[in-house]
C-alpha atoms as a PDB file:
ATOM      1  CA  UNK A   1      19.479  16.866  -6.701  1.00  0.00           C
ATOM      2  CA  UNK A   2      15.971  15.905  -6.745  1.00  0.00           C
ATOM      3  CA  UNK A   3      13.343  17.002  -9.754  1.00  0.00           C
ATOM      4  CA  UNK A   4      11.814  19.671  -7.722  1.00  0.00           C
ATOM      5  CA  UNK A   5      15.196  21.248  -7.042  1.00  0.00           C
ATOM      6  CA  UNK A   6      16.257  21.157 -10.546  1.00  0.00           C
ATOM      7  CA  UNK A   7      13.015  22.801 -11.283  1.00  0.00           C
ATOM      8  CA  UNK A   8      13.459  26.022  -8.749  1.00  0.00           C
ATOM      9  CA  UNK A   9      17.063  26.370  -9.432  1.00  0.00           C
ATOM     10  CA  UNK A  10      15.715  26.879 -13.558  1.00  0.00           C
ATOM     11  CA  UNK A  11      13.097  29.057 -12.808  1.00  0.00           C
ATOM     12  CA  UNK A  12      15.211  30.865 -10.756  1.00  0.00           C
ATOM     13  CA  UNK A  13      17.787  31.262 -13.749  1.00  0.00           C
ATOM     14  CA  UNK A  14      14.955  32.331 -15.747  1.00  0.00           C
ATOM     15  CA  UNK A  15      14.258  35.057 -13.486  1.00  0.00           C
ATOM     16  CA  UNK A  16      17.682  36.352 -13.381  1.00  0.00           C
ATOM     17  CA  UNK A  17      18.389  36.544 -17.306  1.00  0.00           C
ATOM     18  CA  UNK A  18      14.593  38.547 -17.598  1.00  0.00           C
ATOM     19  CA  UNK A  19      15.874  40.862 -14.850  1.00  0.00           C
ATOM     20  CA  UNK A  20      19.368  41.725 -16.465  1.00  0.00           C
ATOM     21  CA  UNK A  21      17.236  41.585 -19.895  1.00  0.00           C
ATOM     22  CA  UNK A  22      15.053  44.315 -18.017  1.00  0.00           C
ATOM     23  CA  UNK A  23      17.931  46.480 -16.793  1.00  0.00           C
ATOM     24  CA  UNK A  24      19.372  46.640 -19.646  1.00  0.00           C
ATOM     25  CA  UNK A  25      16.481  47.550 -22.109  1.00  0.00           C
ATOM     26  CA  UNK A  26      15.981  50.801 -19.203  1.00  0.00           C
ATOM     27  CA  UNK A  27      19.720  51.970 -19.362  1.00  0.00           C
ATOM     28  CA  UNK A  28      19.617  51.514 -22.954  1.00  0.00           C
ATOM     29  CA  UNK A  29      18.037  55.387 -23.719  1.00  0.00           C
ATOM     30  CA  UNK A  30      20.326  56.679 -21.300  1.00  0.00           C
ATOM     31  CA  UNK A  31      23.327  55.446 -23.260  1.00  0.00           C
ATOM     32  CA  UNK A  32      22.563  55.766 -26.581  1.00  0.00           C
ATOM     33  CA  UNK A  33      21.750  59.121 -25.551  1.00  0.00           C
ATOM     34  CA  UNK A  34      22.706  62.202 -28.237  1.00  0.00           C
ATOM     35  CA  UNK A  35      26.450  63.324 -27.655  1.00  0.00           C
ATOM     36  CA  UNK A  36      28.520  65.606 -28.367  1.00  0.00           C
ATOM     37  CA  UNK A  37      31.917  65.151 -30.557  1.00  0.00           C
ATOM     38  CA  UNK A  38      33.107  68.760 -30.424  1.00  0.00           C
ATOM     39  CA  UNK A  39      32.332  72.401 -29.925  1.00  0.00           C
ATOM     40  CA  UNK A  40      33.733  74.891 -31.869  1.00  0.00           C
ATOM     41  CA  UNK A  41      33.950  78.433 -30.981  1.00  0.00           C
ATOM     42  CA  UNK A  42      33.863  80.898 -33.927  1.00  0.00           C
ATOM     43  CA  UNK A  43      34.103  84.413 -32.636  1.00  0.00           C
ATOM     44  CA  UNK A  44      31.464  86.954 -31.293  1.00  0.00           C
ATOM     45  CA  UNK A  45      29.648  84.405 -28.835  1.00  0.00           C
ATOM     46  CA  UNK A  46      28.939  82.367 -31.522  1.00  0.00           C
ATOM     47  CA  UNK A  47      29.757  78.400 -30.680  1.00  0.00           C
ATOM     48  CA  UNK A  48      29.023  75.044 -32.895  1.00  0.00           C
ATOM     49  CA  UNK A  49      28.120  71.922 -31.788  1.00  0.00           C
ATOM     50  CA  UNK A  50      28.893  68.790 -33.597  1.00  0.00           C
ATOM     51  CA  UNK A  51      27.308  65.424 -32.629  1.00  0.00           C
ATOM     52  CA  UNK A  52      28.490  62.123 -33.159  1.00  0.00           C
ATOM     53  CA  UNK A  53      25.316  60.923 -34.953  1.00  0.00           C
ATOM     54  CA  UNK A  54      22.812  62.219 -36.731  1.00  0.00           C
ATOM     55  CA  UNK A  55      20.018  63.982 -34.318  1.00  0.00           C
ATOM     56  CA  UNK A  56      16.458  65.110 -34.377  1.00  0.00           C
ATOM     57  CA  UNK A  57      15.272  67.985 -32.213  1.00  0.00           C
ATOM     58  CA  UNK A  58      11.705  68.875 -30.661  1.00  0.00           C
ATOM     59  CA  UNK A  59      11.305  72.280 -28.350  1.00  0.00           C
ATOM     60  CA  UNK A  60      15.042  73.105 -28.574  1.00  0.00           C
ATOM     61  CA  UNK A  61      16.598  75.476 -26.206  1.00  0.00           C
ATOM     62  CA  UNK A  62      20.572  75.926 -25.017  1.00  0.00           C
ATOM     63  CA  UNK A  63      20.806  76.629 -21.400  1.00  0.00           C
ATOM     64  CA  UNK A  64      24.595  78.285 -20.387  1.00  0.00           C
ATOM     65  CA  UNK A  65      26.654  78.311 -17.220  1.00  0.00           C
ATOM     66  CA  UNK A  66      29.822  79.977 -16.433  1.00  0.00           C
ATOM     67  CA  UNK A  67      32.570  77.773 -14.054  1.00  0.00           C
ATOM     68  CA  UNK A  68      30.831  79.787 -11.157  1.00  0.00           C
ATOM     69  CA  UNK A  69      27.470  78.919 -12.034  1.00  0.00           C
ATOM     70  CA  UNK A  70      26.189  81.968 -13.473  1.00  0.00           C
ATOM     71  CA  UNK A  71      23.780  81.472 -16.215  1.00  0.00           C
ATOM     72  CA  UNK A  72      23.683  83.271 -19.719  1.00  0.00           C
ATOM     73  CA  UNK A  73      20.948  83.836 -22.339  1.00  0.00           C
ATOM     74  CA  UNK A  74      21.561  81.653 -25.668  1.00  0.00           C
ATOM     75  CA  UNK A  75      19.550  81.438 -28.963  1.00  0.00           C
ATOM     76  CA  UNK A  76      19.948  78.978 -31.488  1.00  0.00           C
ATOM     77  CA  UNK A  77      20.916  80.127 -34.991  1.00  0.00           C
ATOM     78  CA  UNK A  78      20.554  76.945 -36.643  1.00  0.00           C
ATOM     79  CA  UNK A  79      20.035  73.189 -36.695  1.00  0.00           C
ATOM     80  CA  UNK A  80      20.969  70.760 -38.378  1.00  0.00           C
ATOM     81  CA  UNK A  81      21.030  66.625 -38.462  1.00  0.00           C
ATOM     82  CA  UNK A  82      24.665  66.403 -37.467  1.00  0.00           C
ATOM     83  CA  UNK A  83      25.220  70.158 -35.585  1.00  0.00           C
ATOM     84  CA  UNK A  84      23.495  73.183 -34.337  1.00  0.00           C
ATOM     85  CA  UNK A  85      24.701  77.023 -33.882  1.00  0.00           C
ATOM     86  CA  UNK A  86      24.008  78.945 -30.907  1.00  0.00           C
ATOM     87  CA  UNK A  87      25.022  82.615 -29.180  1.00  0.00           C
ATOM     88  CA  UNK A  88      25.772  83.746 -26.400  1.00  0.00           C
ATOM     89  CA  UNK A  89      24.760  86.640 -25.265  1.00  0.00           C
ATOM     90  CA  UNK A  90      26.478  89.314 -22.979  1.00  0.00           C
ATOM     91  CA  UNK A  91      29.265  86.451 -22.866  1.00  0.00           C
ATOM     92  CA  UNK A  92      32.486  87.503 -20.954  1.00  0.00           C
ATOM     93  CA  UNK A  93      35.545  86.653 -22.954  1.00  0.00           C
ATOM     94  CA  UNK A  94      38.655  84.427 -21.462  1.00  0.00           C
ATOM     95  CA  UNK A  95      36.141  82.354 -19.807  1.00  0.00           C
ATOM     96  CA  UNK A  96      35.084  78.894 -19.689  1.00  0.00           C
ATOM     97  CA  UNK A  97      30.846  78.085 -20.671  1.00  0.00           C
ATOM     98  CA  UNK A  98      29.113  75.213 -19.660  1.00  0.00           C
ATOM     99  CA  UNK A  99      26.211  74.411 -22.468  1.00  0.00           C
ATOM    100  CA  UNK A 100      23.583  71.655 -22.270  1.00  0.00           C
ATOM    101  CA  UNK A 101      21.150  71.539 -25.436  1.00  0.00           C
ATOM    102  CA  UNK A 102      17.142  70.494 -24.237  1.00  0.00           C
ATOM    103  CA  UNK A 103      15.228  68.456 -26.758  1.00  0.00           C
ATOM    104  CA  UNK A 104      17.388  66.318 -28.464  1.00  0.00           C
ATOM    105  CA  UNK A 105      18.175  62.656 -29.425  1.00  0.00           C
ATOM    106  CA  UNK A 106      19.504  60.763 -31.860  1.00  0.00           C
ATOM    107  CA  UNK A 107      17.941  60.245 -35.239  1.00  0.00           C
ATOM    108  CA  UNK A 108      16.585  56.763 -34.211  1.00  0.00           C
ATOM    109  CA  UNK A 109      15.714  57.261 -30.477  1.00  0.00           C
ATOM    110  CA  UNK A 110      12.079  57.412 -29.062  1.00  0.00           C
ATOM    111  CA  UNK A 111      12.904  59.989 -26.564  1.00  0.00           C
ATOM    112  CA  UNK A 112      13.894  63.040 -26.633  1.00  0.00           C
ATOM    113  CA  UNK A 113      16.778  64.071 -23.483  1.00  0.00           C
ATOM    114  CA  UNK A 114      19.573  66.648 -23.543  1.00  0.00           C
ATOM    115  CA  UNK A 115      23.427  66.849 -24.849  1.00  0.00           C
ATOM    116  CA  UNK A 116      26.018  68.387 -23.050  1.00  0.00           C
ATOM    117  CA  UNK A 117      29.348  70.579 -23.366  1.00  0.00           C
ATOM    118  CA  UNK A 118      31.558  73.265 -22.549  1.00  0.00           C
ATOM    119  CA  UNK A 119      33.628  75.671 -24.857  1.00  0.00           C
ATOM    120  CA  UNK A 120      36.360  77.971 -23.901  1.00  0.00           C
ATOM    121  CA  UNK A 121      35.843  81.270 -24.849  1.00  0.00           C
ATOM    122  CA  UNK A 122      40.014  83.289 -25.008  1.00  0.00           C
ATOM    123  CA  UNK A 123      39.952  86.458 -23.760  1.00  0.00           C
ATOM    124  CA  UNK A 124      40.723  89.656 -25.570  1.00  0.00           C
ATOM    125  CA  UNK A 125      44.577  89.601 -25.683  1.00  0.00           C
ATOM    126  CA  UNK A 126      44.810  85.408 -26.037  1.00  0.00           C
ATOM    127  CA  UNK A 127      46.243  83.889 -29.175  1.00  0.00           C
ATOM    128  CA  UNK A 128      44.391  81.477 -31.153  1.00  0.00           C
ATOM    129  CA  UNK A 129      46.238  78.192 -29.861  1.00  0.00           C
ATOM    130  CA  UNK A 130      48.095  75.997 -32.806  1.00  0.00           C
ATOM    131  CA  UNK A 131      46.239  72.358 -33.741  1.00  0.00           C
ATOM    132  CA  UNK A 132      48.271  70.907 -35.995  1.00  0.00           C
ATOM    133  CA  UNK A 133      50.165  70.880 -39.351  1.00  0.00           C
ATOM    134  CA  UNK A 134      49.853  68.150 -42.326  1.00  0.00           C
ATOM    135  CA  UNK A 135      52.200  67.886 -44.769  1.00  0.00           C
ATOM    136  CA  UNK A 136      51.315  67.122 -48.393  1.00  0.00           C
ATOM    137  CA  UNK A 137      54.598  65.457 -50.022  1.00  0.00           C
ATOM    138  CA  UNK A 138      53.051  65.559 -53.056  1.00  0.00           C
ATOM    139  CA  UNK A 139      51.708  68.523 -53.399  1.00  0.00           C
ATOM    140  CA  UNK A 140      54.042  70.256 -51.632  1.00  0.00           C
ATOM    141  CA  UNK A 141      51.737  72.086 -48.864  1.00  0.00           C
ATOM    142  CA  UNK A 142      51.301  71.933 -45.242  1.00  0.00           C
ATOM    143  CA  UNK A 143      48.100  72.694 -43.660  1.00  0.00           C
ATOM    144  CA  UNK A 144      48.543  74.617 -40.321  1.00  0.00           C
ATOM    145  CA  UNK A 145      44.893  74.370 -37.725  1.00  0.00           C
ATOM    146  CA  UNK A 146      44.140  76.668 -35.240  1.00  0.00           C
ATOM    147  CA  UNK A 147      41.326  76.893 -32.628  1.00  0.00           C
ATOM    148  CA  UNK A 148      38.886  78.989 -32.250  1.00  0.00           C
ATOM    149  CA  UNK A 149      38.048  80.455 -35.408  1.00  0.00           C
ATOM    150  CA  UNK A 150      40.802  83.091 -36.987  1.00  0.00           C
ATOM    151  CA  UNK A 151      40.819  86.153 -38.512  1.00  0.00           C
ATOM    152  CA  UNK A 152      43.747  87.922 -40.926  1.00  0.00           C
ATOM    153  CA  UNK A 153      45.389  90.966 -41.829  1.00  0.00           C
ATOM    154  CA  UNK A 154      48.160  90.573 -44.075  1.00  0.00           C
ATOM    155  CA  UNK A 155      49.451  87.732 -43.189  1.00  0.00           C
ATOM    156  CA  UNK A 156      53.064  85.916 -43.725  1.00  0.00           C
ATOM    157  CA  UNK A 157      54.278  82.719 -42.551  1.00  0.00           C
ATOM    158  CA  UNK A 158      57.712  81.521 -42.796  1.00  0.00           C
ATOM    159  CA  UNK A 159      58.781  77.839 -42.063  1.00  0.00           C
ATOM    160  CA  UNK A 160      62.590  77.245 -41.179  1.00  0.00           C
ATOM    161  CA  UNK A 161      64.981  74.610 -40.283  1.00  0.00           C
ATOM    162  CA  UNK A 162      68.484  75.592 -39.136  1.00  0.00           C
ATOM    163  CA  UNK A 163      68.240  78.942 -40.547  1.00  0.00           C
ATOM    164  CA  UNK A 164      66.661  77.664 -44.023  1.00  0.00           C
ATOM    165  CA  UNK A 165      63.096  79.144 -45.215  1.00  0.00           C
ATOM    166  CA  UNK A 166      60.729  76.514 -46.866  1.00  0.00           C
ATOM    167  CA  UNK A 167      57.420  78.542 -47.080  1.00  0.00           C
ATOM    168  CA  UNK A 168      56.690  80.243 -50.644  1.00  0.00           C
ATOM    169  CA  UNK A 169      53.129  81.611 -50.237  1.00  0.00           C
ATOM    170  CA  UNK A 170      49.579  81.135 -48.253  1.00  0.00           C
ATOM    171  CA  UNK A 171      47.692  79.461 -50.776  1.00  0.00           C
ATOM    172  CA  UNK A 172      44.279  79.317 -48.864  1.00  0.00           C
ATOM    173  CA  UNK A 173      42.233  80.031 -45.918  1.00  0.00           C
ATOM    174  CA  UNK A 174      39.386  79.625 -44.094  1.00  0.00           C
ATOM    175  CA  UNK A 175      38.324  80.194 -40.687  1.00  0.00           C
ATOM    176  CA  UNK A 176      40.210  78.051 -38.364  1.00  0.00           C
ATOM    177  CA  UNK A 177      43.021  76.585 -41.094  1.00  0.00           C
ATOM    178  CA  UNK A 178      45.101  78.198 -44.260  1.00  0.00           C
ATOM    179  CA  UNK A 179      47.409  75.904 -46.336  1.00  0.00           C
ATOM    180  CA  UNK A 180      50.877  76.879 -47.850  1.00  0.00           C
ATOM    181  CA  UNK A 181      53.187  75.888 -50.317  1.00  0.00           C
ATOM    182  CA  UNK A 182      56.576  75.160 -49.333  1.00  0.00           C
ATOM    183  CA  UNK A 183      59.831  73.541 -50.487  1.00  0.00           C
ATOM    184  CA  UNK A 184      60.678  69.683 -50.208  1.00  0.00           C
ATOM    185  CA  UNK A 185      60.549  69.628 -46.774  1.00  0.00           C
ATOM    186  CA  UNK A 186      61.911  65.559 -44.694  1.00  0.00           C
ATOM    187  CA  UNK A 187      59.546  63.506 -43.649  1.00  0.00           C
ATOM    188  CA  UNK A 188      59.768  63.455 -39.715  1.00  0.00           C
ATOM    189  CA  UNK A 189      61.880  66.386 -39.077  1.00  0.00           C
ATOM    190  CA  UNK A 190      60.641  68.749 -37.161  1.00  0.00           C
ATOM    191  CA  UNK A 191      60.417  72.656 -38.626  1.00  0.00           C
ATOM    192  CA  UNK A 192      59.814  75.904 -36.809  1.00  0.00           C
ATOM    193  CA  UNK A 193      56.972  78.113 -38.216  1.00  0.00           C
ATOM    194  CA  UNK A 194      56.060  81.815 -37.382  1.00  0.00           C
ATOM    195  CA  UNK A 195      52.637  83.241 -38.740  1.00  0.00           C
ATOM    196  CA  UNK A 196      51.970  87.064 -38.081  1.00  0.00           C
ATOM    197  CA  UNK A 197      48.743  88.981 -38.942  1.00  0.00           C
ATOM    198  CA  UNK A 198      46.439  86.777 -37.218  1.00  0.00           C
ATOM    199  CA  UNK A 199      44.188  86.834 -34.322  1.00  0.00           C
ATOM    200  CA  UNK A 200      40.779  85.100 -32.719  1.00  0.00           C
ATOM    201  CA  UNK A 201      37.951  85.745 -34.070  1.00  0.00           C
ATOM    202  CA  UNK A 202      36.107  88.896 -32.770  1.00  0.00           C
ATOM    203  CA  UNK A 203      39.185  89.985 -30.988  1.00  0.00           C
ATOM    204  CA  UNK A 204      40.881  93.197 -31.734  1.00  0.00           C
ATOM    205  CA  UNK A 205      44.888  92.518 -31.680  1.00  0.00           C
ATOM    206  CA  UNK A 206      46.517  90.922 -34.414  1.00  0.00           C
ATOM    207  CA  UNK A 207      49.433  88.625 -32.930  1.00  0.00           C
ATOM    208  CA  UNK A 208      52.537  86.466 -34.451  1.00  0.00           C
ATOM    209  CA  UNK A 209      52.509  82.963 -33.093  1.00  0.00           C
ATOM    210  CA  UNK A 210      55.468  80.642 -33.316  1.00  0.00           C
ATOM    211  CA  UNK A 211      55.935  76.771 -32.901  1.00  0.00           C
ATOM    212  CA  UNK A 212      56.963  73.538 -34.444  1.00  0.00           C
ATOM    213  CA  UNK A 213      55.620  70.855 -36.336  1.00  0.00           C
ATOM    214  CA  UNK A 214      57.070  67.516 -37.581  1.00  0.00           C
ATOM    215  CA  UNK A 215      56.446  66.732 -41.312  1.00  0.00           C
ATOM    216  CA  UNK A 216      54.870  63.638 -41.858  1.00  0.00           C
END
């Protein structure tokens, strides 16, 4: 290879690594772009938005779709570095909404761009659906999550394995969890639980779910 051709062949190399240098420092806003880590419905049309960094806003507005494309009015109740709050309004329960949030980006970003999600809104008669349940050995409590937000009226929860009752009382609650204390239950058996008085958020029936949970 002569000295000429070693020449071209670096500047050509040169070229190359400032083009993928280029392309890279362009995608870069796109991907470090602010996301979102969940949405949270809590009742009434009102739904919050966790990111998974901390954010800054400018002009903020929520723009809503329905799975058919319909659009719906939304205000923001409140932001925050790490979530924001928004309504919907005239929202049609048992439906699935399509959200995208305009003027945001994380903390550290130059530009500001959009975030985007969807939340499932149950309809009037729908149970909340059953998360999980953590078991406390220690303390002797399990800690039953729901989503969306719940509401209660009264309620009782019994937790049973072949024809045995563990619970002993609700010993708190908040909106999408409550914790009880129970007897010595065995780590990874699996227990059946029934809660009654409890219902979505904003709805008007109370229901009694049932499942199972392993202890562990």
């Amino acid at each position: 290879m002569t000295k000429a051709n070693r020449k071209n062949k670096f500047r050509t190399m040169i070229c190359m690594i400032m083009i993928m240098m280029w392309v890279m420092a362009t995608a870069l806003p796109a991907m470090a772009a602010a996301k979102v880590q969940e949405a949270q419905y809590q009742g009434y049309g009102k739904v919050e938005v966790d990111f998974t960094s901390n954010v800054k806003y400018q002009n903020a507005k929520v723009t809503v779709k329905d799975s058919k494309g319909v659009k719906y009015a939304a205000v923001i109740n409140r932001k925050d570095s790490d979530d924001l709050t928004f309504t919907i309004k005239k929202f049609k329960k048992g439906m699935t909404y399509y959200f995208t949030i305009h003027g945001i980006k994380r903390s550290y970003e130059k530009n500001f761009g959009t975030a985007s999600g969807k939340i499932w809104v149950p309809g009037a008669l729908q149970a909340p659906r059953f998360k999980k349940a953590e078991y406390d050995s220690e303390d002797l409590e399990v800690e039953f999550d729901f989503y969306p937000y719940i509401e209660y009226k009264n309620p009782k929860i019994t937790i049973t394995y072949g024809g045995k009752n563990y619970a002993v009382r609700i010993i708190d609650r908040d909106n999408d969890n409550f914790t009880v204390k129970v007897r010595k239950l065995t780590r990874g058996r699996k227990y059946n639980f029934k809660i009654s008085g409890i219902r979505v958020k904003g709805n008007t029936t109370y229901t009694t779910e049932k499942g199972v949970f392993t202890a562990r």
